[in-house]
N, C-alpha and C. Protein backbone atom coordinates (compact mmCIF):
# COMPACT_ATOMS: atom_id res chain seq x y z
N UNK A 1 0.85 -1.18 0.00
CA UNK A 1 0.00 0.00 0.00
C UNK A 1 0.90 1.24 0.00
N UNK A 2 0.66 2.29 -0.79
CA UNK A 2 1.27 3.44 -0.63
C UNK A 2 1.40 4.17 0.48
N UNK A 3 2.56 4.61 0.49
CA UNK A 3 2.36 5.91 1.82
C UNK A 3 1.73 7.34 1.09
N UNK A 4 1.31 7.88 2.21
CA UNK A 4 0.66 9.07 1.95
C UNK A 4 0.94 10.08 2.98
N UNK A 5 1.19 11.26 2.33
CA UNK A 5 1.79 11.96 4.00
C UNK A 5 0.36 13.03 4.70
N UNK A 6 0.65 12.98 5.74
CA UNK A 6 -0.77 13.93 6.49
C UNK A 6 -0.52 14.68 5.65
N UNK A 7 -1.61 15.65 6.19
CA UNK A 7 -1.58 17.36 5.51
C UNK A 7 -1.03 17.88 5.90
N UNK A 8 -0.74 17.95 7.48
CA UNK A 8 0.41 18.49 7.81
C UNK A 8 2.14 18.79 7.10
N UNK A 9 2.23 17.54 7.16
CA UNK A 9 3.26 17.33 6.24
C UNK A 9 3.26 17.94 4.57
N UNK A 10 2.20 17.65 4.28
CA UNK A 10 1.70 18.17 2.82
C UNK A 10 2.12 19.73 2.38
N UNK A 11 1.67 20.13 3.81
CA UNK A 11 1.77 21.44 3.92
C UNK A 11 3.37 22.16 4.05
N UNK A 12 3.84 21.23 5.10
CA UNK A 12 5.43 21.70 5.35
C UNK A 12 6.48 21.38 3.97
N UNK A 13 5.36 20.27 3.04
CA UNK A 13 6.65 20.36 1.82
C UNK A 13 6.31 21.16 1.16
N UNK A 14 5.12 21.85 1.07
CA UNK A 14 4.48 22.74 -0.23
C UNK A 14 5.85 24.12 -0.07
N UNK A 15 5.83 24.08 1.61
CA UNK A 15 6.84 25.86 2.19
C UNK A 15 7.90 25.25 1.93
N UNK A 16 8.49 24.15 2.19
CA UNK A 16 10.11 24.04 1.84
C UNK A 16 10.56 23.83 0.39
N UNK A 17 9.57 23.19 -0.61
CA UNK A 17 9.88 23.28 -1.91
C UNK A 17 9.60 24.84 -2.31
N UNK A 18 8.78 25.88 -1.74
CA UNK A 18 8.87 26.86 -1.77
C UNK A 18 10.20 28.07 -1.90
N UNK A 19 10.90 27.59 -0.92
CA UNK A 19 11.85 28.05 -0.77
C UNK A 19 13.42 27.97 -1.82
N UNK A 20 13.00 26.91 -2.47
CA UNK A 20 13.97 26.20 -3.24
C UNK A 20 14.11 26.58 -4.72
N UNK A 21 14.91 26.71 -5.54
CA UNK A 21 14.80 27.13 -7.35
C UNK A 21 14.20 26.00 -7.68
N UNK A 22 14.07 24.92 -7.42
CA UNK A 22 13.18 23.75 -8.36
C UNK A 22 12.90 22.70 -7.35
N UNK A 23 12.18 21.75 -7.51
CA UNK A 23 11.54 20.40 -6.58
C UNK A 23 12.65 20.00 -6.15
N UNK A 24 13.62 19.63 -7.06
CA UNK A 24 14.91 18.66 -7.36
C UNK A 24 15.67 18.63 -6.31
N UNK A 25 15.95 20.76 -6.14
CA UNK A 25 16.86 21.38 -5.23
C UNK A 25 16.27 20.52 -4.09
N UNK A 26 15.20 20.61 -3.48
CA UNK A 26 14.57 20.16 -2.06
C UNK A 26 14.38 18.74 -1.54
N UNK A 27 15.16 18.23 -2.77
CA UNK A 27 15.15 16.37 -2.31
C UNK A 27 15.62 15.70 -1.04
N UNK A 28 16.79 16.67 -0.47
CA UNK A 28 17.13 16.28 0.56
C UNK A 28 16.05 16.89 1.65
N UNK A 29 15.96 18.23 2.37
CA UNK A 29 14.24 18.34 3.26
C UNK A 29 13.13 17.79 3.06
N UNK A 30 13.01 17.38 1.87
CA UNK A 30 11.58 16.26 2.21
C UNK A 30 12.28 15.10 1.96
N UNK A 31 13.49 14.52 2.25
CA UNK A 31 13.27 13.23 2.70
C UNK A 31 13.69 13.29 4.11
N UNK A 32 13.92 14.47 4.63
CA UNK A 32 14.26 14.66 6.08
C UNK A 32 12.63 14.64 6.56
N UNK A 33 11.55 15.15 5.63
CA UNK A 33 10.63 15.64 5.81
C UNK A 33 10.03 13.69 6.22
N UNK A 34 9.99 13.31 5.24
CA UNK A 34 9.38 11.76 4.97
C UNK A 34 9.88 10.96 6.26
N UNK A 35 11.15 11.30 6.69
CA UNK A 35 12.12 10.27 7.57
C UNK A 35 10.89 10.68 8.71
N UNK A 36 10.76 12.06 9.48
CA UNK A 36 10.25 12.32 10.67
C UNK A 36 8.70 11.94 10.08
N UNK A 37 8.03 11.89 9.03
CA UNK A 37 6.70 11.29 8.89
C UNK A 37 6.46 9.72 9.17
N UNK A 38 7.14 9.25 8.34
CA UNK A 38 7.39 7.79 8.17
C UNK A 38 8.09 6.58 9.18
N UNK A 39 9.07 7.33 9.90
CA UNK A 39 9.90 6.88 10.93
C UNK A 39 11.13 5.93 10.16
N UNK A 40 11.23 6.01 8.68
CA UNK A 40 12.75 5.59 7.62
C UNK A 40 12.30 5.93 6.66
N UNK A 41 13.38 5.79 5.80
CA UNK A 41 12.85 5.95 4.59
C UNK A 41 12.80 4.61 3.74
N UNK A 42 11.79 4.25 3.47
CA UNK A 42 11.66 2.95 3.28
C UNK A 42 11.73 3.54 1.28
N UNK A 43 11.25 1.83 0.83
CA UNK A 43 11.22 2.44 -0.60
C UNK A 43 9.62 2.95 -1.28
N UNK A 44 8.75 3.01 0.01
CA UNK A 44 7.47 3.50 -0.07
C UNK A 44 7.54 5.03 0.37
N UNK A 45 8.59 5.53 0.80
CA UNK A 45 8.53 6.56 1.32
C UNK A 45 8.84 7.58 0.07
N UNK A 46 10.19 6.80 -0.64
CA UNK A 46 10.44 7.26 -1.34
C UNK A 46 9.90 7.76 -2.69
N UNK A 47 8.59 7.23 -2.63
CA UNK A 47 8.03 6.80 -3.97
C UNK A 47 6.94 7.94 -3.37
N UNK A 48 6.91 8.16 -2.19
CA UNK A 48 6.06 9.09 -1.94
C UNK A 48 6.51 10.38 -1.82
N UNK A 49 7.87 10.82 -1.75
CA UNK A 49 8.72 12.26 -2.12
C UNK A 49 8.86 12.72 -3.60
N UNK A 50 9.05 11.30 -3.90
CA UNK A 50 9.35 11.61 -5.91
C UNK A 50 7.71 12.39 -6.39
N UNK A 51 6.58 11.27 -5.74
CA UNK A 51 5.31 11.45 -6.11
C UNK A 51 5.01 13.11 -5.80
N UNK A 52 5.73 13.73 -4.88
CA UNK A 52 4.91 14.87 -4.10
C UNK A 52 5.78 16.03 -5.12
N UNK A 53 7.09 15.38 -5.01
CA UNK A 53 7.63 16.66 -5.72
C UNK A 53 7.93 16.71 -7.30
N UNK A 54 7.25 15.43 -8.02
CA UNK A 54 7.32 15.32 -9.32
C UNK A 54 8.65 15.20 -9.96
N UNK A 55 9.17 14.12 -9.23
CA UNK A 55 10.63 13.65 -9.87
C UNK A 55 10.62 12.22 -9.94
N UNK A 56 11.48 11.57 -10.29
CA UNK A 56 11.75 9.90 -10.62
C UNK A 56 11.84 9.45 -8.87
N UNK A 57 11.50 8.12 -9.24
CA UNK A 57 11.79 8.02 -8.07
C UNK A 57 13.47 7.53 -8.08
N UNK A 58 13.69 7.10 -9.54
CA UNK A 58 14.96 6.98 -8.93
C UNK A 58 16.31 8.28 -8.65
N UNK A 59 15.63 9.29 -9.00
CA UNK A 59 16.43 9.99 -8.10
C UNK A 59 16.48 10.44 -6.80
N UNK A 60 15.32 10.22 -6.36
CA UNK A 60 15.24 10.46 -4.83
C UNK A 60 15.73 9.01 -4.48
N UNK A 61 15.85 7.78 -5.39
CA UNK A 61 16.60 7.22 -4.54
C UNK A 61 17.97 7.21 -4.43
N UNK A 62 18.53 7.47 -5.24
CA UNK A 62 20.17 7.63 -5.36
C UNK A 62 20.32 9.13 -4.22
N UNK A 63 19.59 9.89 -4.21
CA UNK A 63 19.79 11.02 -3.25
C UNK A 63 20.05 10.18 -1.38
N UNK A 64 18.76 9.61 -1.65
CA UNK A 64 18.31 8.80 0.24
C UNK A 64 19.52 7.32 0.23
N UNK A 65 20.18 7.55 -0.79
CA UNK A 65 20.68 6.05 -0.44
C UNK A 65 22.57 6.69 -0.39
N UNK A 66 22.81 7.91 -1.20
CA UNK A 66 23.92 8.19 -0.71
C UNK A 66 24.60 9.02 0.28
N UNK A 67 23.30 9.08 1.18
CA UNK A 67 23.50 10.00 2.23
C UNK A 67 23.59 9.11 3.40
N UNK A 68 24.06 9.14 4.74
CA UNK A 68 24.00 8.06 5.59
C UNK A 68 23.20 8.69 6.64
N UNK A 69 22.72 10.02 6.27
CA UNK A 69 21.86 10.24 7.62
C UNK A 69 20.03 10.25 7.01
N UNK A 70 20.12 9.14 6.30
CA UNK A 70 18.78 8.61 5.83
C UNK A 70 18.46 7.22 6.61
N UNK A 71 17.80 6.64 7.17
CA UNK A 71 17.44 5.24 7.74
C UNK A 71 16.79 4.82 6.85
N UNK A 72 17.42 3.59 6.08
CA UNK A 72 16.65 3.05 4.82
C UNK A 72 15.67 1.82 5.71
N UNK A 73 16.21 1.39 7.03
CA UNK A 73 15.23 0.49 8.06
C UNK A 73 15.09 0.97 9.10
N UNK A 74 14.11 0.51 9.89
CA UNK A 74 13.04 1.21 10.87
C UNK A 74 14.45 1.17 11.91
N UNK A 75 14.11 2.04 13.10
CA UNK A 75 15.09 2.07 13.72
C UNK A 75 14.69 2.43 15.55
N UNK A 76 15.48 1.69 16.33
CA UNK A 76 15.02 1.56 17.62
C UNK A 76 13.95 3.72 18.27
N UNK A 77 14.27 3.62 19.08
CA UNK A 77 13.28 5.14 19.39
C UNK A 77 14.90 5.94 19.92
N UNK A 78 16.10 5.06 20.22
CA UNK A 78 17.13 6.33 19.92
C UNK A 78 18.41 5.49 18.58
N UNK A 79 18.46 6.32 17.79
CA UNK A 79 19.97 6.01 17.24
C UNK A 79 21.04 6.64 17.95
N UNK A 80 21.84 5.53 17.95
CA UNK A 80 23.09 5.78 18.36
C UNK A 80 24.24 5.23 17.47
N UNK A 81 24.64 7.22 16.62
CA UNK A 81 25.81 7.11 15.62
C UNK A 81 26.86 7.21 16.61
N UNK A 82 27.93 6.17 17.10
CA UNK A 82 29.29 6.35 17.63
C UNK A 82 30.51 6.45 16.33
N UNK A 83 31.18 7.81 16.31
CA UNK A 83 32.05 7.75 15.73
C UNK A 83 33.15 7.39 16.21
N UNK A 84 34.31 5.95 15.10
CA UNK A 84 35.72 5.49 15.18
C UNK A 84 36.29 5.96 14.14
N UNK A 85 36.16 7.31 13.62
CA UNK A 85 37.45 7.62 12.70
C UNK A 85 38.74 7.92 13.54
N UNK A 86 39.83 8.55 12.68
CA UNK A 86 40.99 8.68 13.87
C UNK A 86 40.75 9.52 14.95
N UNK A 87 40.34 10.52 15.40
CA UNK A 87 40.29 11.03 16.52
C UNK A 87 39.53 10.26 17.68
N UNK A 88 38.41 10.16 17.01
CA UNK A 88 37.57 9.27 17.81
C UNK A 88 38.18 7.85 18.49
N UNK A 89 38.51 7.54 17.74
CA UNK A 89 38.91 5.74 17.81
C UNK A 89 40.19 6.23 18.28
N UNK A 90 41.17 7.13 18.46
CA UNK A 90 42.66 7.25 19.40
C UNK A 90 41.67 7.29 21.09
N UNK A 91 40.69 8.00 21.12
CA UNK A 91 40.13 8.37 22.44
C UNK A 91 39.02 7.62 23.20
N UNK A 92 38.68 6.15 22.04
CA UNK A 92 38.14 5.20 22.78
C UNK A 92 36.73 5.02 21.77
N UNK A 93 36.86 5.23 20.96
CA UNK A 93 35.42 5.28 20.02
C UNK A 93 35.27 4.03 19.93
N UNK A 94 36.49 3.18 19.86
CA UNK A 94 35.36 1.56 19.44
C UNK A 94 35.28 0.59 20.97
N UNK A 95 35.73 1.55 21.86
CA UNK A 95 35.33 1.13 23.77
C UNK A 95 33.80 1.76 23.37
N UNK A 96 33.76 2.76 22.96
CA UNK A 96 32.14 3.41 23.12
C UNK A 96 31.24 2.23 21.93
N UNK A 97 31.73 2.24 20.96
CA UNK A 97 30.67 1.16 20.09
C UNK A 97 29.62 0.09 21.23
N UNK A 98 31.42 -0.57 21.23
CA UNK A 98 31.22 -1.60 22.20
C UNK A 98 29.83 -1.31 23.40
N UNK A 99 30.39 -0.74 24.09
CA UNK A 99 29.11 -0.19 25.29
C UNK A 99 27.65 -0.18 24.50
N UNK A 100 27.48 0.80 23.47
CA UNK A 100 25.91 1.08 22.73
C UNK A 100 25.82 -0.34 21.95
N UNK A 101 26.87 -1.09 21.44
CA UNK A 101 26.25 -1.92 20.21
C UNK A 101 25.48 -3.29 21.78
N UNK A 102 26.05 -3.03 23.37
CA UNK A 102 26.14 -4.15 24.31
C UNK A 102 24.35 -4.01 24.76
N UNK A 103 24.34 -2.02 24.59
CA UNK A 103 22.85 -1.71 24.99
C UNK A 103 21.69 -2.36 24.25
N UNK A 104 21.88 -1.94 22.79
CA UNK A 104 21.51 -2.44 21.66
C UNK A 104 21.10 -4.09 22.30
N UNK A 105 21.88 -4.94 21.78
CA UNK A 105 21.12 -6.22 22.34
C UNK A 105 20.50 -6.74 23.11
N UNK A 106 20.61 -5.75 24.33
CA UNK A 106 19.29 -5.91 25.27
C UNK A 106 18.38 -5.57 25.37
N UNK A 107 18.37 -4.29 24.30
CA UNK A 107 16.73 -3.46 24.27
C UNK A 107 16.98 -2.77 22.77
N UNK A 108 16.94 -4.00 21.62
CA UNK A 108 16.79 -3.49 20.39
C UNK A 108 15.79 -2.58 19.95
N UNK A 109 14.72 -2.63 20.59
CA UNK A 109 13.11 -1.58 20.55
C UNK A 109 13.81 -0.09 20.93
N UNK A 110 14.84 -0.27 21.91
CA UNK A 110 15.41 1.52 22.33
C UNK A 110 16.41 1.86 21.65
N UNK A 111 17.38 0.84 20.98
CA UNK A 111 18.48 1.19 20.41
C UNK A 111 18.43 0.77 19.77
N UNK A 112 19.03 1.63 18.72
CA UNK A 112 20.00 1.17 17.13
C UNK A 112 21.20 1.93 17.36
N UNK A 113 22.49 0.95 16.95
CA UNK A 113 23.78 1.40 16.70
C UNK A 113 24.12 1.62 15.50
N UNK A 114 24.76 2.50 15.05
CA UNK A 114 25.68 2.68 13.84
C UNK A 114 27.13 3.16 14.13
N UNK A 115 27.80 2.77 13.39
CA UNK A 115 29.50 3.31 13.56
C UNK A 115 29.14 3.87 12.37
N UNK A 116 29.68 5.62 12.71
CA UNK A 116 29.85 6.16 12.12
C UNK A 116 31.39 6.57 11.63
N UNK A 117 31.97 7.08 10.46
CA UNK A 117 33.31 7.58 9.65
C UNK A 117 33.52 8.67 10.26
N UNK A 118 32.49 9.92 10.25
CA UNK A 118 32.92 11.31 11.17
C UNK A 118 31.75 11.86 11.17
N UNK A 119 31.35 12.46 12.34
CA UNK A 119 30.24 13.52 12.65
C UNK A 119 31.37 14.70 13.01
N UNK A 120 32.26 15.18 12.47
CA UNK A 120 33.17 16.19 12.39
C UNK A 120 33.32 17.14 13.56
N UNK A 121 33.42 16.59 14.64
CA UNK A 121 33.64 16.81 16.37
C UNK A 121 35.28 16.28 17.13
N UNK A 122 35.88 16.11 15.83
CA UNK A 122 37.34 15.33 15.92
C UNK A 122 38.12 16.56 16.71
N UNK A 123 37.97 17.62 17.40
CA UNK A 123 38.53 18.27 18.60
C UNK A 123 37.97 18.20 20.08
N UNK A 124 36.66 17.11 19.86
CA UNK A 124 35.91 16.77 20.78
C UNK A 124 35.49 15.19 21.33
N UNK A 125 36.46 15.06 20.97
CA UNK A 125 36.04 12.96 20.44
C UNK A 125 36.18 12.35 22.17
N UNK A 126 35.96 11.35 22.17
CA UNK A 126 34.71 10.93 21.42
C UNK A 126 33.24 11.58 21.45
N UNK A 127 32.93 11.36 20.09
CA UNK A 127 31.56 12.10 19.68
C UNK A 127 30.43 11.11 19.36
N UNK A 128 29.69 10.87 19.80
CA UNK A 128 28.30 10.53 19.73
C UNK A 128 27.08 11.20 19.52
N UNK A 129 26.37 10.64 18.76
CA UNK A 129 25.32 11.24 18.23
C UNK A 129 24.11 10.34 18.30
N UNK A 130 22.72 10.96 19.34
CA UNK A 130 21.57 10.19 19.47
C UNK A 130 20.74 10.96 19.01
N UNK A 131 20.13 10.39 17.76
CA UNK A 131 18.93 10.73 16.95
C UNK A 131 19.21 12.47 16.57
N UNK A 132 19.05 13.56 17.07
CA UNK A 132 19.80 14.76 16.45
C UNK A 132 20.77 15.54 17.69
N UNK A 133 20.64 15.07 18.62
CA UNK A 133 21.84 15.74 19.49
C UNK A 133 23.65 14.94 19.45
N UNK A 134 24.39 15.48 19.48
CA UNK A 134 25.56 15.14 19.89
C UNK A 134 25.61 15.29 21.25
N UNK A 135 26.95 14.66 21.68
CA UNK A 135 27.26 14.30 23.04
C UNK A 135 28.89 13.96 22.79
N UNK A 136 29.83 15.16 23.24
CA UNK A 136 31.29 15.02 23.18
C UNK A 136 31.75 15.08 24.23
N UNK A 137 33.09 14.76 24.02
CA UNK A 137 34.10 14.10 24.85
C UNK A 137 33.50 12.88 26.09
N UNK A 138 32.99 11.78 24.90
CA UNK A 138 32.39 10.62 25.46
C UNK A 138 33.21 9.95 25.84
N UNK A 139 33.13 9.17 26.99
CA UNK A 139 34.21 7.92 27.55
C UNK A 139 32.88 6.81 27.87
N UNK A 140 33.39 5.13 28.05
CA UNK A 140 32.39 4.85 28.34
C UNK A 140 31.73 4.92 29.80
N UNK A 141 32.49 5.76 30.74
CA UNK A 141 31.56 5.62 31.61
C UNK A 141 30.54 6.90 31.28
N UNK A 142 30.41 7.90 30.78
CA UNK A 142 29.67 8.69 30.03
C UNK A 142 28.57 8.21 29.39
N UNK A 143 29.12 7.37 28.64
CA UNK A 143 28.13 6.62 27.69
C UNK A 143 27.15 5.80 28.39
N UNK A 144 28.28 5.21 28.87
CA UNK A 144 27.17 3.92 30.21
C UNK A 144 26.16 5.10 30.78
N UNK A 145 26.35 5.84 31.18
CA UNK A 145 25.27 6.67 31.74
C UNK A 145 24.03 7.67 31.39
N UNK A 146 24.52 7.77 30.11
CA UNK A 146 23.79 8.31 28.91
C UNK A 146 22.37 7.64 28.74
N UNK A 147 23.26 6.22 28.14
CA UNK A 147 22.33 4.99 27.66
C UNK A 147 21.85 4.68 28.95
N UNK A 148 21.82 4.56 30.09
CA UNK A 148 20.95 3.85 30.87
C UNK A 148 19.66 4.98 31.32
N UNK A 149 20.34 6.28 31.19
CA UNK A 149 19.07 6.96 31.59
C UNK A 149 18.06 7.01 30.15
N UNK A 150 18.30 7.31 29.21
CA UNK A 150 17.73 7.12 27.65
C UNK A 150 16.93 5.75 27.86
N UNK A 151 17.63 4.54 28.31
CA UNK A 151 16.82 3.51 28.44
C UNK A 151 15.62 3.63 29.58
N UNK A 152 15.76 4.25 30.59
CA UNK A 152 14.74 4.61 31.91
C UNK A 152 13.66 5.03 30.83
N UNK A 153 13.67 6.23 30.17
CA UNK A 153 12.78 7.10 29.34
C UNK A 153 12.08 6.51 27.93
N UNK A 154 12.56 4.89 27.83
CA UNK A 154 12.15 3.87 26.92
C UNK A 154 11.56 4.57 25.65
């Protein structure tokens, strides 16, 4: 079955393609738009951005698929991007994986992990990122404490 977005939504893409020189330009805000409607961007979602803003769908999919801050699958109620590029990973980034990927298996419904390449906080590392906030100069007892209260708030 197709997705269909509220009116709400309907409405918030009509103002952000507004803002834009053509539909095309705005592929990335309405699939930011679709992600917070939909809860990923699935390939129904997508078919429902192309549909709204009158483009292929396969370019909204090559757009949602080469970006990594798209969820192409559903995802726990927090993501947790831990970055191990070099800064990160000299200061303990894959001790921090470890900790969220440990949360993750006990309460996959609250968590999703991703290792992330860089959320560009490499004077602040370790850097973590849940759903749109960061959280720097993470260690894991930081983290451990992060994630257990995030988990209280289920």
């Amino acid at each position: 079955m197709p997705l269909v977005f509220s009116t709400e939504a309907k409405q918030k893409l009509r103002e952000t393609v507004a803002r834009y020189p053509s539909a095309m330009a705005a592929t990335l805000p309405a699939l930011h738009l679709a992600q917070a409607e939909f809860g990923h961007v699935s390939d129904e979602a997508i078919e429902a951005v192309a549909s709204e803003l009158g483009l292929s769908p396969a370019h909204v999919y090559g757009v949602a698929t080469f970006y990594t801050m798209y969820n192409k699958r559903p995802v726990g109620t927090y993501h947790v991007q831990v970055c191990t590029n070099v800064s990160c990973m000299l200061d303990g980034g894959y001790d921090c994986l470890r900790v969220a990927q440990a949360a993750a298996s006990v309460a996959p419904e609250t968590f999703t992990v991703s290792e992330v390449e860089c959320l560009a906080s490499c004077g602040t590392a370790v850097c973590v990122q849940v759903n749109d906030d960061y959280h720097e100069q993470m260690n894991v007892q930081r983290l451990e404490a992060l994630l257990g209260e995030l988990g209280r708030r289920g």
